[in-house]
C-alpha atoms as a PDB file:
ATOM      1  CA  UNK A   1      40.603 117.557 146.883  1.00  0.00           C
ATOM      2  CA  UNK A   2      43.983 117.767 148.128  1.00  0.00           C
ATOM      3  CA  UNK A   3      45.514 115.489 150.572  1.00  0.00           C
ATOM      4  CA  UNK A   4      43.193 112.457 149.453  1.00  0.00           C
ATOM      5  CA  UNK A   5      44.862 109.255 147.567  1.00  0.00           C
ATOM      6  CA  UNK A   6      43.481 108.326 143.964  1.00  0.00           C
ATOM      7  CA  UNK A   7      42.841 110.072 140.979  1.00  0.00           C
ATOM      8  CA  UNK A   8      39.477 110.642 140.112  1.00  0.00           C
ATOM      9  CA  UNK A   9      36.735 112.928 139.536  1.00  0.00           C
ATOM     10  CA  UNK A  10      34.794 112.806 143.262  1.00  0.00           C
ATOM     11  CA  UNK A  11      35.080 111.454 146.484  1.00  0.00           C
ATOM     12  CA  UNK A  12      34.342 108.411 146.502  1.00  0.00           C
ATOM     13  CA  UNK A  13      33.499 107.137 150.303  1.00  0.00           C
ATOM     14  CA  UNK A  14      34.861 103.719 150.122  1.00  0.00           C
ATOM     15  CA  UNK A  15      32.867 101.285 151.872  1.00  0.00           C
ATOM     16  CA  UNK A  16      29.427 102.996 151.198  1.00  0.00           C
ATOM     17  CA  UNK A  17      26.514 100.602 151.877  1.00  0.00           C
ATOM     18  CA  UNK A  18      23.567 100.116 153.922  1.00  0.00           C
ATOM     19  CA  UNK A  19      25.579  99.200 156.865  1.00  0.00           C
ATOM     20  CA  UNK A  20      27.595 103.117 156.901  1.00  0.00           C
ATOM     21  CA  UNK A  21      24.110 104.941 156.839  1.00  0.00           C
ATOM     22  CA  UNK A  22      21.653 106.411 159.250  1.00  0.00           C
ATOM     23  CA  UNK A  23      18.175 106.611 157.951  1.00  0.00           C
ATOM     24  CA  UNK A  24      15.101 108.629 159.124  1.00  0.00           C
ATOM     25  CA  UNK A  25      12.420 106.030 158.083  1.00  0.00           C
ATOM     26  CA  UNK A  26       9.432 108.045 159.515  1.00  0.00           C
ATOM     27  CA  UNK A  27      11.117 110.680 156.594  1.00  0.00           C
ATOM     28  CA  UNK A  28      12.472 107.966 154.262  1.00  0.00           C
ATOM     29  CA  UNK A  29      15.538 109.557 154.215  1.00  0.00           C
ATOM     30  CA  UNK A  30      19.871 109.538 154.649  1.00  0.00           C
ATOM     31  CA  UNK A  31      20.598 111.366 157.319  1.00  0.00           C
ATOM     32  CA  UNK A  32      23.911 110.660 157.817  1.00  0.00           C
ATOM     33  CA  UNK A  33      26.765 108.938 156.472  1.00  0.00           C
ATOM     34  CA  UNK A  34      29.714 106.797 158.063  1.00  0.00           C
ATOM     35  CA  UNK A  35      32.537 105.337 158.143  1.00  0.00           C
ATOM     36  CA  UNK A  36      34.627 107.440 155.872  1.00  0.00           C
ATOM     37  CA  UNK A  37      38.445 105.854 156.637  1.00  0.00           C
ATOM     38  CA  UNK A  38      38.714 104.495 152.840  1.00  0.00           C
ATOM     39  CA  UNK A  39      37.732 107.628 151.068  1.00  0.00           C
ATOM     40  CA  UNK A  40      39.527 108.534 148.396  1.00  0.00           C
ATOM     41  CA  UNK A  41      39.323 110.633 144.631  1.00  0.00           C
ATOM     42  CA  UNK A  42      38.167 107.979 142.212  1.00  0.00           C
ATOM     43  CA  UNK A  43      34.957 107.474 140.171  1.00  0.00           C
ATOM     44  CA  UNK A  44      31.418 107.228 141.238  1.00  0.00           C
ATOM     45  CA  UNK A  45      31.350 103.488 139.624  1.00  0.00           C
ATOM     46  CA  UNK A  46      32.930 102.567 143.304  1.00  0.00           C
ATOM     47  CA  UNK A  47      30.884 103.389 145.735  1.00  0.00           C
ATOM     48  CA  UNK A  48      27.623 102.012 143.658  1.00  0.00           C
ATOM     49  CA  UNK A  49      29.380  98.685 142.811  1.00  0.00           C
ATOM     50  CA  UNK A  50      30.200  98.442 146.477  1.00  0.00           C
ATOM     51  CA  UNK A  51      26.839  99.019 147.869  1.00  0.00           C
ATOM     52  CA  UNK A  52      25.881  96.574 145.296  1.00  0.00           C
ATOM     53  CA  UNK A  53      28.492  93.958 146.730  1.00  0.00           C
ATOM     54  CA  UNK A  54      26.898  94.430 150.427  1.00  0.00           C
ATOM     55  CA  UNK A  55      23.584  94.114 149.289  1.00  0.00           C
ATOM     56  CA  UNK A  56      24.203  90.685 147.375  1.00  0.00           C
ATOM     57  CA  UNK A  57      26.485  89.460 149.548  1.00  0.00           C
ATOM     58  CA  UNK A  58      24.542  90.534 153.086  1.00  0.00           C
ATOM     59  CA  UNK A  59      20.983  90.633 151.705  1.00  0.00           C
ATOM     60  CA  UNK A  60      19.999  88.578 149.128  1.00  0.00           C
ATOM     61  CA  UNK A  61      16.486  88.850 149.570  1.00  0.00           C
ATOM     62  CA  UNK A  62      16.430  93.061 148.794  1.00  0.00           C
ATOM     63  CA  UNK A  63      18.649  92.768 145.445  1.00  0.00           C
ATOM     64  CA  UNK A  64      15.782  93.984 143.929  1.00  0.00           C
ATOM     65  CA  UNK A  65      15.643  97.133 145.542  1.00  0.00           C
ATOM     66  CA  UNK A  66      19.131  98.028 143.816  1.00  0.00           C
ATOM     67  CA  UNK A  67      16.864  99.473 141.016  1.00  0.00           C
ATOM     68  CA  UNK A  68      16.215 102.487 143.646  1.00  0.00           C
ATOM     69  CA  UNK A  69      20.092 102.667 144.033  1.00  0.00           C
ATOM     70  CA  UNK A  70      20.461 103.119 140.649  1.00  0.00           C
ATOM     71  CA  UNK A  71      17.475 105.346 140.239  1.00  0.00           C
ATOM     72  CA  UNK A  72      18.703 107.507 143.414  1.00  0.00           C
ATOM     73  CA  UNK A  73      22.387 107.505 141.379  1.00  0.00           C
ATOM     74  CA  UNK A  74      20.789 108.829 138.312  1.00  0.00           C
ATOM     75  CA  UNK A  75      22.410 105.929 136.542  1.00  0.00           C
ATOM     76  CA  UNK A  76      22.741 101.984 136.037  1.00  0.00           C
ATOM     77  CA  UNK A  77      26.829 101.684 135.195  1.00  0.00           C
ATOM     78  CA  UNK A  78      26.840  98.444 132.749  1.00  0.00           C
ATOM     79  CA  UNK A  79      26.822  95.478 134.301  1.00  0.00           C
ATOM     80  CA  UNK A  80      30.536  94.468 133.534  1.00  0.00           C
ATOM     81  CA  UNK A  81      31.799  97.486 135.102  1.00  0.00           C
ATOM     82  CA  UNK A  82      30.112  96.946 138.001  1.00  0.00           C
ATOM     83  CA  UNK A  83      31.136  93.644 138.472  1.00  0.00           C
ATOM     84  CA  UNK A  84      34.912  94.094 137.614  1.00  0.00           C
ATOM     85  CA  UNK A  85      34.835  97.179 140.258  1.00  0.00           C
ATOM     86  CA  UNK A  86      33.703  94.407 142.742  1.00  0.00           C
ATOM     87  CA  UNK A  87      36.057  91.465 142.281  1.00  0.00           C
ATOM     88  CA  UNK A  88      38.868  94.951 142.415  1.00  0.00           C
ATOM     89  CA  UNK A  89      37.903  95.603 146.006  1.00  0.00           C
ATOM     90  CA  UNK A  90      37.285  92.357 147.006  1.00  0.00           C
ATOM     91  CA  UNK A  91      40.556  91.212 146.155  1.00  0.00           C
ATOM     92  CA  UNK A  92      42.052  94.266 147.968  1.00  0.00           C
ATOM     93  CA  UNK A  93      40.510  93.305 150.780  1.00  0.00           C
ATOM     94  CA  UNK A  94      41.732  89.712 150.526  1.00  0.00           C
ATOM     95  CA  UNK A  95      45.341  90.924 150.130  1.00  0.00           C
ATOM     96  CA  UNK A  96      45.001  92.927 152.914  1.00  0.00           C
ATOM     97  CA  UNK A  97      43.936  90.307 155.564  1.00  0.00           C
ATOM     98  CA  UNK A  98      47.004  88.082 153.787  1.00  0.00           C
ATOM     99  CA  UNK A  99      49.491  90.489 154.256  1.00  0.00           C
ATOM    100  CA  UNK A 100      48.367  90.463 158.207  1.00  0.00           C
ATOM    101  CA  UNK A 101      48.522  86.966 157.816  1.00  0.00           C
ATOM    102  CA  UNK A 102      44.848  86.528 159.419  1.00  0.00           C
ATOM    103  CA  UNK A 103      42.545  84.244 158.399  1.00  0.00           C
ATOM    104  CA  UNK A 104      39.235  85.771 156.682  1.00  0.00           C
ATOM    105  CA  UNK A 105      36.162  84.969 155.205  1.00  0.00           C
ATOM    106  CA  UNK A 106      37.662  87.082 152.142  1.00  0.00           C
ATOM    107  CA  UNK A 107      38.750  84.489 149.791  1.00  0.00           C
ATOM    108  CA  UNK A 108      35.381  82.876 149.723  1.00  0.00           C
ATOM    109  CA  UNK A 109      34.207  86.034 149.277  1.00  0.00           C
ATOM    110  CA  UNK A 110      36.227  86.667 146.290  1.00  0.00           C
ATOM    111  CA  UNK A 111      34.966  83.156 144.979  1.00  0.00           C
ATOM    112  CA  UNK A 112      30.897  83.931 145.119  1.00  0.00           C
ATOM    113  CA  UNK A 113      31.402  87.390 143.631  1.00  0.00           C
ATOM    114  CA  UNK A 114      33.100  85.502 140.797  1.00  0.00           C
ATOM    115  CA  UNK A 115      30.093  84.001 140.202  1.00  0.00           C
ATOM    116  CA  UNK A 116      27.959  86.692 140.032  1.00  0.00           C
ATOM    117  CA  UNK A 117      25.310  87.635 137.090  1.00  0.00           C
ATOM    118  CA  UNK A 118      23.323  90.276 136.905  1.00  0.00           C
END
């Protein structure tokens, strides 16, 4: 995987969530994936942790259909790895909108994730 940043094993999309995929429900299936300007080589844990993220943070109500993430993954990454993989990118997101020196919703952000149990 030349020319990508990171070190990893795969390519790991970057912001992979609900919200960067086009679904054939009729089919109940991905047909598509978008999005792809924070791809990079890194490890699998990512892009699950992240889609994790969305889902708690944007949809509450369907945390329990993260089982079928996990099931789809072929694997439930302990809980603490998840979790530490989210505050990560969070907080890279948060120094990001600092160094523009915009305002963002990122810093409560960074707060609820904090909180966060499984």
């Amino acid at each position: 995987m030349a020319g990508l940043d990171g070190n990893g094993p795969v390519l790991v999309h970057g912001d992979f969530g609900p919200q960067n995929l086009l679904l054939d429900l009729d089919a109940g299936r991905v047909t598509g994936v978008l999005d792809w300007e924070f791809a990079h080589r890194g490890d699998p844990v990512e892009d699950l942790a992240w889609a994790e993220w969305v889902v708690r943070m944007h949809h509450p109500g369907a945390v329990d259909a993260l089982d079928d993430l996990f099931l789809g993954a072929g694997r439930r990454p302990p809980w603490s790895q998840r979790h530490d993989e989210m505050l990560r990118r969070v907080r890279q997101l948060l120094a990001g909108t600092e160094r523009s020196g915009s305002t963002s919703p990122w810093r409560e952000r960074l707060t609820t994730t904090e909180t966060w149990t499984e």
